[in-house]
Protein backbone atom coordinates (compact mmCIF):
# COMPACT_ATOMS: atom_id res chain seq x y z
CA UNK A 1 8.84 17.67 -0.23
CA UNK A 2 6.49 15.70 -2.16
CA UNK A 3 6.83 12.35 -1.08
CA UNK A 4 3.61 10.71 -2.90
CA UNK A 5 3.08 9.92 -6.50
CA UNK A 6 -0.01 11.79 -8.39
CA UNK A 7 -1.21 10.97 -11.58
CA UNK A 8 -3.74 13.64 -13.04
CA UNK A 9 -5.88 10.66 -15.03
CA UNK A 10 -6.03 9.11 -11.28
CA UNK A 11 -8.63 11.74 -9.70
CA UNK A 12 -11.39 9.20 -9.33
CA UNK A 13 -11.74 5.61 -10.09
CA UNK A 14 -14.52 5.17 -11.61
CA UNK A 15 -14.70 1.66 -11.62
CA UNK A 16 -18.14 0.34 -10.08
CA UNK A 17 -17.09 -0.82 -6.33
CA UNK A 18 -18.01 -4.94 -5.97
CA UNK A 19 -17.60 -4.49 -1.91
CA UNK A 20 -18.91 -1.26 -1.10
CA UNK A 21 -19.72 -2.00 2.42
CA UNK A 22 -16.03 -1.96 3.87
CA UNK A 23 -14.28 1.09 4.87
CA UNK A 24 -10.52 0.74 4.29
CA UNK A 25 -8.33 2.48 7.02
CA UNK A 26 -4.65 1.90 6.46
CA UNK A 27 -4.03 4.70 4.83
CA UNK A 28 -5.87 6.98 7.09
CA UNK A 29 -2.30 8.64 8.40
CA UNK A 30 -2.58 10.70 5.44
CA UNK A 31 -5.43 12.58 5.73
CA UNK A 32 -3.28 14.38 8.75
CA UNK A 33 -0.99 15.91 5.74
CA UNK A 34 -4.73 16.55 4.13
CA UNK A 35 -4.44 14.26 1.36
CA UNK A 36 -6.92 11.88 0.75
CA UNK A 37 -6.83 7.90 0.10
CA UNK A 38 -9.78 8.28 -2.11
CA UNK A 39 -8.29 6.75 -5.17
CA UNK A 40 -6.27 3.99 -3.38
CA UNK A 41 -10.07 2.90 -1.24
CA UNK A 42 -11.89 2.84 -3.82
CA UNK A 43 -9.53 0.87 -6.71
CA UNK A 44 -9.56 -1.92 -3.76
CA UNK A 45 -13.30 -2.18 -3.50
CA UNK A 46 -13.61 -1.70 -7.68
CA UNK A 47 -11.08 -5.27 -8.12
CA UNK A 48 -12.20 -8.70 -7.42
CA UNK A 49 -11.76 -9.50 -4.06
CA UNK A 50 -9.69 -12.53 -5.21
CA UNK A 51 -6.95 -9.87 -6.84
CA UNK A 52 -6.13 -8.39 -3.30
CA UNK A 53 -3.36 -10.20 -2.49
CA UNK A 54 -1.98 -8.84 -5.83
CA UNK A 55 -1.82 -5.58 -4.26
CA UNK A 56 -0.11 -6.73 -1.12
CA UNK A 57 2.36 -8.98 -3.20
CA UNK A 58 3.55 -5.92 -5.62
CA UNK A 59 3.91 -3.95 -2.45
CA UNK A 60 6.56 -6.80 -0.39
CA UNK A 61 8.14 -7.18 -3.74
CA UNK A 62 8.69 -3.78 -3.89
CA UNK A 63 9.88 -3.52 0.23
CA UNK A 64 11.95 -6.27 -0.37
CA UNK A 65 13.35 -4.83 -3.31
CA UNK A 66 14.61 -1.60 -1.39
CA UNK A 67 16.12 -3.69 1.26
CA UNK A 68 18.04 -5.90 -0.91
CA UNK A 69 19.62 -2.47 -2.56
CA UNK A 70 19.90 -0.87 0.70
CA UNK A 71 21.27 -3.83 2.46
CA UNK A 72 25.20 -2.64 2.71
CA UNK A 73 23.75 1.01 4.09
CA UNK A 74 25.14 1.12 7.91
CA UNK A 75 22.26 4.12 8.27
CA UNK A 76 19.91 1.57 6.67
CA UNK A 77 20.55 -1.04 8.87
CA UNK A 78 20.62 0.51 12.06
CA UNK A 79 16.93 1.74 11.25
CA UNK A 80 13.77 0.11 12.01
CA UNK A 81 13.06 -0.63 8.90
CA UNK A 82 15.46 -3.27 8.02
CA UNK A 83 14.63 -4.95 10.88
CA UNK A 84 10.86 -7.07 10.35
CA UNK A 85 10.38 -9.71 7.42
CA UNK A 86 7.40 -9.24 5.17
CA UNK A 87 6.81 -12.47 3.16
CA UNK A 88 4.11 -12.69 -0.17
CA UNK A 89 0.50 -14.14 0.53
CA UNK A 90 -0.51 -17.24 -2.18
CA UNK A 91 -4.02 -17.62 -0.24
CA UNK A 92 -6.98 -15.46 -0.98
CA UNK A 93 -7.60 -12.30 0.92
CA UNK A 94 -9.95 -10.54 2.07
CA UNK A 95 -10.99 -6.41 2.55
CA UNK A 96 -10.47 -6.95 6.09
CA UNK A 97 -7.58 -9.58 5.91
CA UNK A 98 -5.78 -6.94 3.59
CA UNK A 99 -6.70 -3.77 5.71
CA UNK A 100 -4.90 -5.64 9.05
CA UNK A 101 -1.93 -6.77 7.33
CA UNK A 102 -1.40 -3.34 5.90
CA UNK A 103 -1.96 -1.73 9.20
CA UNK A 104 0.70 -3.91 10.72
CA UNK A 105 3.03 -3.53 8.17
CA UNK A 106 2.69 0.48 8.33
CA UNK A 107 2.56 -0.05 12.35
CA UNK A 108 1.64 4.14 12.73
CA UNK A 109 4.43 4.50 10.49
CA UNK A 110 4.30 7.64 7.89
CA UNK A 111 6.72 6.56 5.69
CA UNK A 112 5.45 3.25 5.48
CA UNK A 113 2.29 4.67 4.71
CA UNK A 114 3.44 6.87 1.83
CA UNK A 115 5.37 4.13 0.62
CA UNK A 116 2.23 1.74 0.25
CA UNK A 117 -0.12 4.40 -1.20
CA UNK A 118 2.93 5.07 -3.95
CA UNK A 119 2.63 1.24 -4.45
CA UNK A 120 -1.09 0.96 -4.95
CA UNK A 121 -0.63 3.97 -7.09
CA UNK A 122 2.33 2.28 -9.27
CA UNK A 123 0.38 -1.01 -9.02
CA UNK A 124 -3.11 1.06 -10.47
CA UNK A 125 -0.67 2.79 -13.10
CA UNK A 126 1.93 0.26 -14.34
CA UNK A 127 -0.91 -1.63 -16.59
């Protein structure tokens, strides 16, 4: 099953990085299915740092998108993952700030995980 979106133009960004001294690790789960979260590291460090909340925003909009449609699910309701709130950020973020509230959100969770890497990807894309 191939649970994560790939776009062939995507293989690099080539985008020069403006932070290049912070290693993202939220997406680190991944590399245990050995795929890499090349593309989604380095698009983060290639943006102004004031456009990170962007990415976390699109993501919760898109979470609480999926609830809202899943909401009269008895499966989906009984799981975990209707269970926390995730609210948009309006402040500016930073690497780290944005690393530690994805890592909460994705709490060791796979799916989670694949679900915000298919975000960054649709976020990187959609334009």
């Amino acid at each position: 099953m191939n649970c994560l979106k790939t776009y062939p133009k995507l293989k690099s960004v080539s985008e020069p990085h403006y932070r290049s001294e912070y290693a993202y690790t939220f997406l680190d789960i991944i590399k245990e299915y050995n795929l890499s979260p090349d593309i989604p590291y380095s698009y983060l460090l290639s943006i102004e740092e004031f456009k990170l909340r962007n990415i976390w925003n699109h993501a919760i909009k898109k979470w609480n998108l999926m609830k809202y449609d899943l909401n009269n699910r008895a499966d989906f309701l009984n799981s975990d993952f209707s269970k926390n709130e995730y609210h948009q950020v309006h402040n500016k973020m930073s690497d780290k700030e944005l690393n530690e509230l994805i890592s909460d959100f994705i709490d060791g969770n796979h799916v989670k995980c694949f679900f915000f890497y298919n975000s960054i990807i649709n976020y990187i894309t959609v334009k």
